[in-house]
C-alpha atoms as a PDB file:
ATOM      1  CA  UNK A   1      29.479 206.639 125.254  1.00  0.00           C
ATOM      2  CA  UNK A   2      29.862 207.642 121.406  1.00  0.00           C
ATOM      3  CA  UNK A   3      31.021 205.096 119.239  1.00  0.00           C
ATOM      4  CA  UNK A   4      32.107 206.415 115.081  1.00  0.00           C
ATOM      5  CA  UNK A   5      31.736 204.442 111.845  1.00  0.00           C
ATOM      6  CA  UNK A   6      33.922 206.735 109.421  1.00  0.00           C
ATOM      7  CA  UNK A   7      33.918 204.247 106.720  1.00  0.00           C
ATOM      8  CA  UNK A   8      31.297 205.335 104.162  1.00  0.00           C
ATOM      9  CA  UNK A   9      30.436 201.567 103.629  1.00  0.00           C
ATOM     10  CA  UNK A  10      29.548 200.721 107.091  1.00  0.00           C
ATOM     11  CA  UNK A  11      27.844 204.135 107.626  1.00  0.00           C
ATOM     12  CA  UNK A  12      23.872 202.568 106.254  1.00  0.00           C
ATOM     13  CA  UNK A  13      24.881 198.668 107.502  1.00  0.00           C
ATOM     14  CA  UNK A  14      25.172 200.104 110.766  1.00  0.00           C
ATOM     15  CA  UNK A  15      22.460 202.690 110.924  1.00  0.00           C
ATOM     16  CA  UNK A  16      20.458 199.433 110.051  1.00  0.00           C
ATOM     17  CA  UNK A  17      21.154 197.428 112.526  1.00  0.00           C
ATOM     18  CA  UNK A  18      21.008 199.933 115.482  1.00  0.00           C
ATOM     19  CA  UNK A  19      17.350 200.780 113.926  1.00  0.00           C
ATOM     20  CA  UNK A  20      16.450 197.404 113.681  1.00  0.00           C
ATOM     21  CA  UNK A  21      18.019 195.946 116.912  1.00  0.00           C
ATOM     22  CA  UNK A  22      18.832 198.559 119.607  1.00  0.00           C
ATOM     23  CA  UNK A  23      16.391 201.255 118.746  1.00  0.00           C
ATOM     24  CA  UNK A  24      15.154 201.290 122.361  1.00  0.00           C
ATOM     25  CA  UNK A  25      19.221 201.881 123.281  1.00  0.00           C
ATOM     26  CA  UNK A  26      20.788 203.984 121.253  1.00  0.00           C
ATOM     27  CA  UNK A  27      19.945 206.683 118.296  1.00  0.00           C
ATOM     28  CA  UNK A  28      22.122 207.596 115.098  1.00  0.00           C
ATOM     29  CA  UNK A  29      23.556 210.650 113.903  1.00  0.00           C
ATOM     30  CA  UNK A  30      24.854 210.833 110.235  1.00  0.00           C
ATOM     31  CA  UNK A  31      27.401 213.918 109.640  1.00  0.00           C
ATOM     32  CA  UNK A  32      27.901 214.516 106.427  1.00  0.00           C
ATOM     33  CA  UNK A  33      31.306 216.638 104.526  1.00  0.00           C
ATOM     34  CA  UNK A  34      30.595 219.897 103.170  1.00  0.00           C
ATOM     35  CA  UNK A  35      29.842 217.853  99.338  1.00  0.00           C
ATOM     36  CA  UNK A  36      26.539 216.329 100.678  1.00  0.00           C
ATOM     37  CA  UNK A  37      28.355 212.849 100.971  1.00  0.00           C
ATOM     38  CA  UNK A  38      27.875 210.776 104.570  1.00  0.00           C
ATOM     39  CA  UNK A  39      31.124 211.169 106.342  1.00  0.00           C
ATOM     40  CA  UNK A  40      30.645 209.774 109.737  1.00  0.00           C
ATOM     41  CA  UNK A  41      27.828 208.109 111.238  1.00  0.00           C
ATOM     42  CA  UNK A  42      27.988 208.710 115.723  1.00  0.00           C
ATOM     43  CA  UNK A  43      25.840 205.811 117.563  1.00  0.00           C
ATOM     44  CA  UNK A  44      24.691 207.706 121.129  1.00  0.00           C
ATOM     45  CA  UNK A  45      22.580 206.673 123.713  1.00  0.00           C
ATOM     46  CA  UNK A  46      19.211 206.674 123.538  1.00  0.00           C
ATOM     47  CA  UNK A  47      18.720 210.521 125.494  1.00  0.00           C
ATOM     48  CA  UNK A  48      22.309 211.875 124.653  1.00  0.00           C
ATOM     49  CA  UNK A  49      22.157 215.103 122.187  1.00  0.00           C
ATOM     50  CA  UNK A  50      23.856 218.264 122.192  1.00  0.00           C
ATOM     51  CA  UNK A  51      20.560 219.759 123.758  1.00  0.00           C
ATOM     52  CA  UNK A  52      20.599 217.803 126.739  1.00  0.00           C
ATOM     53  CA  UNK A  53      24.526 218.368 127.336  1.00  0.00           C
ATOM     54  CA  UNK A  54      24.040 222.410 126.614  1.00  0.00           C
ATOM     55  CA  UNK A  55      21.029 222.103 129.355  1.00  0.00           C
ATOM     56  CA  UNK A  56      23.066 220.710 131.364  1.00  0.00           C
ATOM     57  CA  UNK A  57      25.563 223.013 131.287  1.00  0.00           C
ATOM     58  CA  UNK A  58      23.953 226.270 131.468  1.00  0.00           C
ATOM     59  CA  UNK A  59      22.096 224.912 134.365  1.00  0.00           C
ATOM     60  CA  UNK A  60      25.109 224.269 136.261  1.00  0.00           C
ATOM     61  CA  UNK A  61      26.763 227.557 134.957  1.00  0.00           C
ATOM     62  CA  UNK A  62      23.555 229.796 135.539  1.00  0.00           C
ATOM     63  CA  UNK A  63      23.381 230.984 132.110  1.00  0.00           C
ATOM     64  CA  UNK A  64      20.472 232.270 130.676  1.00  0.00           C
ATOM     65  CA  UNK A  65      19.390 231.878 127.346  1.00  0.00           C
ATOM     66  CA  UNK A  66      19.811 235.310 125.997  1.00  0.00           C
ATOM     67  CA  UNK A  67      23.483 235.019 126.934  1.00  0.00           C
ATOM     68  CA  UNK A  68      24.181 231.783 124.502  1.00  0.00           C
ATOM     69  CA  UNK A  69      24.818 231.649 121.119  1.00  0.00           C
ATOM     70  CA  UNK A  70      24.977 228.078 119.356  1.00  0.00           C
ATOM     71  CA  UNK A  71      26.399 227.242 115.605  1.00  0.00           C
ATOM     72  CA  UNK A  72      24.907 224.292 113.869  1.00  0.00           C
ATOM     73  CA  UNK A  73      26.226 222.182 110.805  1.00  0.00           C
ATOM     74  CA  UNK A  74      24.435 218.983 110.718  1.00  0.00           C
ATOM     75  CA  UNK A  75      21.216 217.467 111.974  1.00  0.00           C
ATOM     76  CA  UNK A  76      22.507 216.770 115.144  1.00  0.00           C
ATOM     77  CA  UNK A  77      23.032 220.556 116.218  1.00  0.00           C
ATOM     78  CA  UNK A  78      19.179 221.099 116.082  1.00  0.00           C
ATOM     79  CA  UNK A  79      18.569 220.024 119.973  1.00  0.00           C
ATOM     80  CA  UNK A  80      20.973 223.095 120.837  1.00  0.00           C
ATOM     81  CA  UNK A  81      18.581 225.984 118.991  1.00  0.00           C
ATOM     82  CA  UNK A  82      16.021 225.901 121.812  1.00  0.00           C
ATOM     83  CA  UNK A  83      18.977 226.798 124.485  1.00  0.00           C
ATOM     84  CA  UNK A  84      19.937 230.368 122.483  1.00  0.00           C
ATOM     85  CA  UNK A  85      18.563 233.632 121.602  1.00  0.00           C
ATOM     86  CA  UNK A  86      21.579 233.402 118.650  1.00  0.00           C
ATOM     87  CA  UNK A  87      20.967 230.297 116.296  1.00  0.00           C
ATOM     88  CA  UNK A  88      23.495 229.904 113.580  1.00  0.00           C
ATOM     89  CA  UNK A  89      23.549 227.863 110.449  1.00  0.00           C
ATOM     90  CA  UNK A  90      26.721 227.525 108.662  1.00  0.00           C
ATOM     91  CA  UNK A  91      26.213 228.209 104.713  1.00  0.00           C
ATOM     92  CA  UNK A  92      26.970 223.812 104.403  1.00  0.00           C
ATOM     93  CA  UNK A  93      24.162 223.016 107.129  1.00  0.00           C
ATOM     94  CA  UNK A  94      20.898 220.933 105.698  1.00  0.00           C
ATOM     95  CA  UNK A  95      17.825 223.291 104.427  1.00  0.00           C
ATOM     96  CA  UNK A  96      16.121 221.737 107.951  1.00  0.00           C
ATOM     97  CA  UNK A  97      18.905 223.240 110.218  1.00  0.00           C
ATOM     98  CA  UNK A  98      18.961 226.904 107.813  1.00  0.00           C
ATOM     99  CA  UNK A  99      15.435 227.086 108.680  1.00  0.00           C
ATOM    100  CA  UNK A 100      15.727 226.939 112.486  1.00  0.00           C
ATOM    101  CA  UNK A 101      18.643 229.452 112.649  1.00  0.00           C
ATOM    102  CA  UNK A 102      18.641 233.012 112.965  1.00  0.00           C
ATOM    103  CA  UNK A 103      21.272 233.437 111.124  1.00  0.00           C
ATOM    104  CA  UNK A 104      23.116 232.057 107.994  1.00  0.00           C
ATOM    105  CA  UNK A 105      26.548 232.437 107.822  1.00  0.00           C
ATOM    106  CA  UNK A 106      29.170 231.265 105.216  1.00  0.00           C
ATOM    107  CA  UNK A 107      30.324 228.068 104.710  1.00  0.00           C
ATOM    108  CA  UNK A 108      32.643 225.696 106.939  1.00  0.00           C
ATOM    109  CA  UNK A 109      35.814 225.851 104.679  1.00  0.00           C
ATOM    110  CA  UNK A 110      34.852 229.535 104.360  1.00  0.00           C
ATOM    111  CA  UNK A 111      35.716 231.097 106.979  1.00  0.00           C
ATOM    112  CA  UNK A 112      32.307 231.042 108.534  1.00  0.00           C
ATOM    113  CA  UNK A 113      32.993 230.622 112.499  1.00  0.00           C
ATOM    114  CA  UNK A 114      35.142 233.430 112.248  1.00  0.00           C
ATOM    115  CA  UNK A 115      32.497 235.469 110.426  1.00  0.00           C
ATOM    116  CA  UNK A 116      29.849 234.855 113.066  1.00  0.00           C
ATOM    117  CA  UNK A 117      32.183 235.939 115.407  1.00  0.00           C
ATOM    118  CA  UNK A 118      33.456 239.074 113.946  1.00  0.00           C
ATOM    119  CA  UNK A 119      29.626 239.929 113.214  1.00  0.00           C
ATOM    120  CA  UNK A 120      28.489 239.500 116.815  1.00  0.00           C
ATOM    121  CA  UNK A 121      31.061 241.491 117.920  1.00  0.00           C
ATOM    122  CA  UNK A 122      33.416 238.753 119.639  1.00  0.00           C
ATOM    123  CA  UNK A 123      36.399 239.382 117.425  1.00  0.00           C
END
């Protein structure tokens, strides 16, 4: 289950209270526009990521690591990087997801999916 908050005034109420009362249940993700300002905060399960769903997958799919390539924005994209030998940052992503990737590539709202895929050879 996922539940979203995309007012920006109940984005820190509610991380608060699912830190203070259901920390043992369920984790927070804030996503955040390409400005730096909290757009959406995503209230998960305590072991649901992005990691544990791309595990999953290549697992069932037999697909090795070499063969995946993963494209981060936020935070929350970070449990992914461990599952590929690709690791890309869009130009917006935090400083803490730039560091992890093996690649930078421009900006959401420029273009930047499309870039990755041109420079991998996929387009």
């Amino acid at each position: 289950m996922r539940i979203l908050a995309q007012q920006p005034e109940a984005i820190e109420p509610l991380r608060a209270l699912c830190h203070a009362r259901f920390s043992r249940d369920c984790h927070t993700e804030t996503y955040y526009a390409a400005d730096g300002s909290a757009r959406e905060l995503g209230i998960f399960a305590r072991q649901a990521d992005k990691g544990t769903a791309l595990a999953s997958v290549l697992d069932h799919l037999a697909v090795q690591r070499e063969q995946v390539l993963v494209i981060g924005d936020n935070l929350n994209d970070l449990p992914m990087f461990p599952y590929a030998s690709v690791r890309v940052a869009m130009g917006n992503a935090p400083e803490a997801v730039k560091q992890r990737a093996s690649m930078i590539a421009p900006r959401n709202d420029e273009e930047g999916v499309a870039w990755v895929l041109e420079a991998v050879g996929l387009a």
